[in-house]
N, C-alpha and C. Protein backbone atom coordinates (compact mmCIF):
# COMPACT_ATOMS: atom_id res chain seq x y z
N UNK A 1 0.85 -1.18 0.00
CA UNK A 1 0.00 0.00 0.00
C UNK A 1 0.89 1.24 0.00
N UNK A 2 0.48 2.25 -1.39
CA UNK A 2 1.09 3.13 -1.08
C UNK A 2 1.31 4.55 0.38
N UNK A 3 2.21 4.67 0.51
CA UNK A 3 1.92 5.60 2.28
C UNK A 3 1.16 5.97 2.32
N UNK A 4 0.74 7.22 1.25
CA UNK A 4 -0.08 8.15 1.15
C UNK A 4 -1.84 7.67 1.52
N UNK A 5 -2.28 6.36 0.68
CA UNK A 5 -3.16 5.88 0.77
C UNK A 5 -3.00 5.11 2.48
N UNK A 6 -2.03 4.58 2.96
CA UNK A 6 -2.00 3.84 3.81
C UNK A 6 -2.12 4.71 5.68
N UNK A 7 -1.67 6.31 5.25
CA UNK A 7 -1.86 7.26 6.32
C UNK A 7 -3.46 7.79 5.95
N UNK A 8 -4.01 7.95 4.75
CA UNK A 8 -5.62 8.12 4.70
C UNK A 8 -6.10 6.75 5.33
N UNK A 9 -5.94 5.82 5.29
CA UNK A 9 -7.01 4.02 5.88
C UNK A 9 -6.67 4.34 7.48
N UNK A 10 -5.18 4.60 8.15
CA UNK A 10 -5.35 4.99 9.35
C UNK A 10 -6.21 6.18 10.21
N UNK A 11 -6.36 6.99 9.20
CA UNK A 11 -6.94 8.13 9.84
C UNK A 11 -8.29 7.63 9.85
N UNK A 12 -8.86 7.37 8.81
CA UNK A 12 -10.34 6.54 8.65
C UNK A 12 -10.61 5.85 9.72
N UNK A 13 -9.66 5.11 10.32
CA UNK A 13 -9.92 3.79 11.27
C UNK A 13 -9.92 4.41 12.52
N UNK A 14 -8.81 5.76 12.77
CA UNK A 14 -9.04 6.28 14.15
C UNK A 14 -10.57 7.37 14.22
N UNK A 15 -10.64 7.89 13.26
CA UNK A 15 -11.94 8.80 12.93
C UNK A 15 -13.27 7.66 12.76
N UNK A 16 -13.70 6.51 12.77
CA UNK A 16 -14.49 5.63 12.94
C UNK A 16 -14.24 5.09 14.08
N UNK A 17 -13.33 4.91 14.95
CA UNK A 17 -13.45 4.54 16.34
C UNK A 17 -13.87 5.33 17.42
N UNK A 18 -13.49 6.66 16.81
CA UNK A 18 -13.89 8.03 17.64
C UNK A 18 -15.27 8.39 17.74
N UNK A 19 -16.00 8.16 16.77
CA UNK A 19 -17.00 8.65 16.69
C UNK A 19 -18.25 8.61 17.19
N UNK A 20 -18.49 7.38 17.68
CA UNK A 20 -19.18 7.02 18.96
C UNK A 20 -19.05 7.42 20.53
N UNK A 21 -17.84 7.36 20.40
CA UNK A 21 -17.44 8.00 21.71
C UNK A 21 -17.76 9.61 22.00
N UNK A 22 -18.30 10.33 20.67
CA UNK A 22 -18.00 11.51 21.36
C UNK A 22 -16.50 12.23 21.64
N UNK A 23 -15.25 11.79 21.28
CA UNK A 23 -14.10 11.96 21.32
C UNK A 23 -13.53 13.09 20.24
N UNK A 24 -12.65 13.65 20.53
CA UNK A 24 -11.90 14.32 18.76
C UNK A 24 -11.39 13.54 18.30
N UNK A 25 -11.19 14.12 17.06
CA UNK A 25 -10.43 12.86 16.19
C UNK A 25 -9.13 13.50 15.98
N UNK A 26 -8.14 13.03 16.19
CA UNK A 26 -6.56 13.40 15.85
C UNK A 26 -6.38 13.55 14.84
N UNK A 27 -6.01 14.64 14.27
CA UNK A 27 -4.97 14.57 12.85
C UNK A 27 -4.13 13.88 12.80
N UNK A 28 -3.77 13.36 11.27
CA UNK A 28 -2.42 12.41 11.61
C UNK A 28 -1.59 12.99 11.98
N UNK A 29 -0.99 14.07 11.75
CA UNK A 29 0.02 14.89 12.09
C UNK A 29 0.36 14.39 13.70
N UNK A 30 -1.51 14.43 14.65
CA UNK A 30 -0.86 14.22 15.95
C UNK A 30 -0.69 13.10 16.15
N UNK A 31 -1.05 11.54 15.42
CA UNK A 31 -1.00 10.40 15.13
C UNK A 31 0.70 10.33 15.28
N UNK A 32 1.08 10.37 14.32
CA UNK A 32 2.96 10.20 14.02
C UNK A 32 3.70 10.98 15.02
N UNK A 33 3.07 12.23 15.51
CA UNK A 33 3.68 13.11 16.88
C UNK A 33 3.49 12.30 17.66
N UNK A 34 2.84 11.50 18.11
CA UNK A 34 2.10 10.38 19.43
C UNK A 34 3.52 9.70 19.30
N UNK A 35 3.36 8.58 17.94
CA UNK A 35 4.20 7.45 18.15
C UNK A 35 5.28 7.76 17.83
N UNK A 36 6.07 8.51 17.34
CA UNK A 36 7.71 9.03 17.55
C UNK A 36 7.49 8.96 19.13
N UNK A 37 7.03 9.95 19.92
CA UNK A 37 7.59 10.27 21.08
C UNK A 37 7.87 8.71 21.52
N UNK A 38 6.76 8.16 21.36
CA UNK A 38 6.74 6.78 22.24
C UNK A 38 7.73 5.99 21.62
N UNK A 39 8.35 5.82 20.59
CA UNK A 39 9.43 5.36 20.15
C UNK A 39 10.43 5.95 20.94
N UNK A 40 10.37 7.41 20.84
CA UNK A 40 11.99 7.49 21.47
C UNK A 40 12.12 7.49 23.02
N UNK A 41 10.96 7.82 23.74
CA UNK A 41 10.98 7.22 24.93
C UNK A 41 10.31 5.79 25.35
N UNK A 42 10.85 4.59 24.80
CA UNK A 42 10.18 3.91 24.54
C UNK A 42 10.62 3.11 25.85
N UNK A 43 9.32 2.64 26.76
CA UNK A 43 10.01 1.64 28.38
C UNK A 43 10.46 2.86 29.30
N UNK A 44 10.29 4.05 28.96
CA UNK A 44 10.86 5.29 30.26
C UNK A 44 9.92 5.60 31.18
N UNK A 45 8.42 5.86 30.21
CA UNK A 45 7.85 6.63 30.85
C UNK A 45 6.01 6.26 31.01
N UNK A 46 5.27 6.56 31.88
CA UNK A 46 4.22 5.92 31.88
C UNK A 46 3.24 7.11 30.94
N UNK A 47 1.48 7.06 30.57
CA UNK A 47 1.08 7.70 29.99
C UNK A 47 0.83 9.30 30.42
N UNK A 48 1.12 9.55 31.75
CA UNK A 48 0.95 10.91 32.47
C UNK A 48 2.22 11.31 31.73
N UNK A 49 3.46 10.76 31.83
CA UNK A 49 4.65 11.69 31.90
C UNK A 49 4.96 11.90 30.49
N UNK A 50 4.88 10.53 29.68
CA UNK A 50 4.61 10.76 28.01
C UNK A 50 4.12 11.50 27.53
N UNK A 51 2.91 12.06 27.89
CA UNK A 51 1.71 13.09 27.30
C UNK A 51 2.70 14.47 27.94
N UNK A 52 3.55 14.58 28.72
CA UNK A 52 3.89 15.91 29.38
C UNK A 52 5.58 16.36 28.72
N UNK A 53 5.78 14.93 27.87
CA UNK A 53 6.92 14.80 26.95
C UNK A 53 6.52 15.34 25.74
N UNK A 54 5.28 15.47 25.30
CA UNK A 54 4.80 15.74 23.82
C UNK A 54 5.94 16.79 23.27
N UNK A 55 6.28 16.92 22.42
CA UNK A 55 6.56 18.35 21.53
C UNK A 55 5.41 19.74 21.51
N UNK A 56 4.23 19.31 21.17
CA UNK A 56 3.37 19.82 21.35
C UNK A 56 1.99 19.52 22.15
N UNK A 57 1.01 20.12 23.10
CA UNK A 57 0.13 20.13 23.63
C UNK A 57 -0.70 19.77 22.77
N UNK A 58 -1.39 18.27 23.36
CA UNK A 58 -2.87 17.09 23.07
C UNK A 58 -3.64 17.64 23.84
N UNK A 59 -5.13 17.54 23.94
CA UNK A 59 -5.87 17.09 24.54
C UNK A 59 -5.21 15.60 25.44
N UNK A 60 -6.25 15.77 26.73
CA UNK A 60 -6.02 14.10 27.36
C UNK A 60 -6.52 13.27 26.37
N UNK A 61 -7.86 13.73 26.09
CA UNK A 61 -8.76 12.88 25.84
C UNK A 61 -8.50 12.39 23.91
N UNK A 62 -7.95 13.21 23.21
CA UNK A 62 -7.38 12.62 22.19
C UNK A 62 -5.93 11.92 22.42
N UNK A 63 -4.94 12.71 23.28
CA UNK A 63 -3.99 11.61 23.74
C UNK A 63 -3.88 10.18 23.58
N UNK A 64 -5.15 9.53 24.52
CA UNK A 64 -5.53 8.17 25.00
C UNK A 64 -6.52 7.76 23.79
N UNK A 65 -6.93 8.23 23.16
CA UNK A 65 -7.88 7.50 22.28
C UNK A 65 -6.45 7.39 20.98
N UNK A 66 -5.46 7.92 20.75
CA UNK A 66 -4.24 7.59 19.94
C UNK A 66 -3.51 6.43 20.52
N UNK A 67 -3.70 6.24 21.90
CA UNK A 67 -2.56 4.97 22.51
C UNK A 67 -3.38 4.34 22.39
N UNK A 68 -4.83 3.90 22.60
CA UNK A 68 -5.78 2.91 22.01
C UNK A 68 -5.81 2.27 20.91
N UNK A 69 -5.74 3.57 20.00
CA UNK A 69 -5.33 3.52 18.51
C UNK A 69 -4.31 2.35 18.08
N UNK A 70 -3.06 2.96 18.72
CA UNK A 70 -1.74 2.40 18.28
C UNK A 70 -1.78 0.91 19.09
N UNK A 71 -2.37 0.62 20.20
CA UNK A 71 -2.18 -0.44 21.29
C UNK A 71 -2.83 -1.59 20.36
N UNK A 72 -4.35 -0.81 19.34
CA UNK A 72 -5.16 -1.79 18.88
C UNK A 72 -4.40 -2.75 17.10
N UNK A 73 -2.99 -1.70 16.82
CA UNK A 73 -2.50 -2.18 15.89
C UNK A 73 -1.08 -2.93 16.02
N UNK A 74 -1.08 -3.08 17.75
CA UNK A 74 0.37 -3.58 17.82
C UNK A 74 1.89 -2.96 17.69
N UNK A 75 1.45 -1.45 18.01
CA UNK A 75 2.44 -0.98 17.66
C UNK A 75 3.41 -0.12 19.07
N UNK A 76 2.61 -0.51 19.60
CA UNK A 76 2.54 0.14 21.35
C UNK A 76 2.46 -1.40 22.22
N UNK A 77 2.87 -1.21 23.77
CA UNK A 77 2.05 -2.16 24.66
C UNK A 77 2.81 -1.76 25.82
N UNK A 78 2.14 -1.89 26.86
CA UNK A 78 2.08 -1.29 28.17
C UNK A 78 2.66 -2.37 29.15
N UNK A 79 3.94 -2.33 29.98
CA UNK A 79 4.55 -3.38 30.90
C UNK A 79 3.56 -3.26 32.16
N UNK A 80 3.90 -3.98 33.58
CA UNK A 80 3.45 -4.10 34.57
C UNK A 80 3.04 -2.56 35.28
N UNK A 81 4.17 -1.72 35.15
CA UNK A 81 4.44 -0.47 36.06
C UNK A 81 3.32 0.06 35.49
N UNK A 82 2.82 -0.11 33.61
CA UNK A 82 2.21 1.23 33.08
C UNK A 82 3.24 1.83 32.11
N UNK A 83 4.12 1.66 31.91
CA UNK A 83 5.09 2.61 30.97
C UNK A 83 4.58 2.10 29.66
N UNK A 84 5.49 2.51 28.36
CA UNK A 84 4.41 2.37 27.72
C UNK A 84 6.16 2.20 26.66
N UNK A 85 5.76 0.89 25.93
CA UNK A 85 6.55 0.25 25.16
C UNK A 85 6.70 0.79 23.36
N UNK A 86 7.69 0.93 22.83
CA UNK A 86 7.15 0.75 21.52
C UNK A 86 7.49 -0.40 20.91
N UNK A 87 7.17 -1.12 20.20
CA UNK A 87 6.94 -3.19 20.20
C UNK A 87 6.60 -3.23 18.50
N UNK A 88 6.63 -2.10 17.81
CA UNK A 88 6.57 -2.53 16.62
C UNK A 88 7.83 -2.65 16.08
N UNK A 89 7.66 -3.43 14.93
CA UNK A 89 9.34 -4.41 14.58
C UNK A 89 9.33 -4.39 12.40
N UNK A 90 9.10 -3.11 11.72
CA UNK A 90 8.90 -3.63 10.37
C UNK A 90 9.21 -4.62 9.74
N UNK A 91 11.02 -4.99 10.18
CA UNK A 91 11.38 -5.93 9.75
C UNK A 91 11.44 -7.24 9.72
N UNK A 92 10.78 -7.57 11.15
CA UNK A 92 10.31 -8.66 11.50
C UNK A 92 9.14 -8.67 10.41
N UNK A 93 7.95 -7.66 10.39
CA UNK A 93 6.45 -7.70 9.20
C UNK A 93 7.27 -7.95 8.11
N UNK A 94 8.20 -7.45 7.63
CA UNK A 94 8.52 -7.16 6.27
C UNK A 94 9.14 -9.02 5.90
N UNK A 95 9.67 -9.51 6.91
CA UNK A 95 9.71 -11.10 6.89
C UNK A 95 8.79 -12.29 7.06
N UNK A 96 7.72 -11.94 7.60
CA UNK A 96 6.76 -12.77 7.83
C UNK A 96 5.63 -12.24 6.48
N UNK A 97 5.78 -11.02 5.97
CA UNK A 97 5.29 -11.27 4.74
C UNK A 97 5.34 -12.38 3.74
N UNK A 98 6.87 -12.47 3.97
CA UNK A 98 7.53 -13.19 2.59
C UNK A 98 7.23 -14.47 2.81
N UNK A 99 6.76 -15.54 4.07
CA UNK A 99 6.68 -16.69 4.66
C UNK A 99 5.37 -16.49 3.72
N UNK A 100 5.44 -18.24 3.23
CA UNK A 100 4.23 -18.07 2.66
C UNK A 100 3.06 -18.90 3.38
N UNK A 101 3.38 -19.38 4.15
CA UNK A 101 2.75 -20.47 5.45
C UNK A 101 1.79 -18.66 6.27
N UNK A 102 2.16 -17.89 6.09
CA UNK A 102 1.89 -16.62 6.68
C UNK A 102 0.95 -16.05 6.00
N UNK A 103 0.00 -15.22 6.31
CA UNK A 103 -1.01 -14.23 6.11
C UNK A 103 -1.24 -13.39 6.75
N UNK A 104 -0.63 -11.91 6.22
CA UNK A 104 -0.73 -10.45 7.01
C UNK A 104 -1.46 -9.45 6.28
């Protein structure tokens, strides 16, 4: 999938999860701002101190509906304490593509 198309299907998917809730919906912009941070503090910090790491000022409440987001695609996951992991691996996807015993 090309990016371009593949950052429109994410936004779709967080803007259809939102919408029931009554929630905002994140721009991607704050989508990719979310998961960098959590990449580079990735295992440091729990979701209070992460959100207070931003580059720029979230909402709480779009904050957490983005770690939902990301938690629901495997790209995030949360240890015992609460800190908050980043656990996605392309190259590992980019190999289990090629398995043909595999379906991703």
């Amino acid at each position: 999938m090309e990016e371009a198309k593949y950052k429109n299907f994410i936004y779709q998917l967080i803007y259809a999860n939102s919408v029931g809730k009554n929630a905002r919906s994140p721009t991607l912009e704050t989508v990719a701002m979310v998961e960098k941070t959590v990449e580079k503090y990735s295992g440091e910090y729990n979701r209070t101190e992460l959100w207070k790491k931003l580059p720029k000022k979230v909402m709480w409440q779009t904050y957490t509906l983005i770690l939902e987001y990301l938690e629901s695609i495997n790209k995030i996951g949360f240890d015992k304490k609460g800190n908050i992991a980043y656990i996605w691996n392309p190259e590992l996807a980019k190999k289990l593509r090629q398995m043909p015993d595999i379906e991703i």
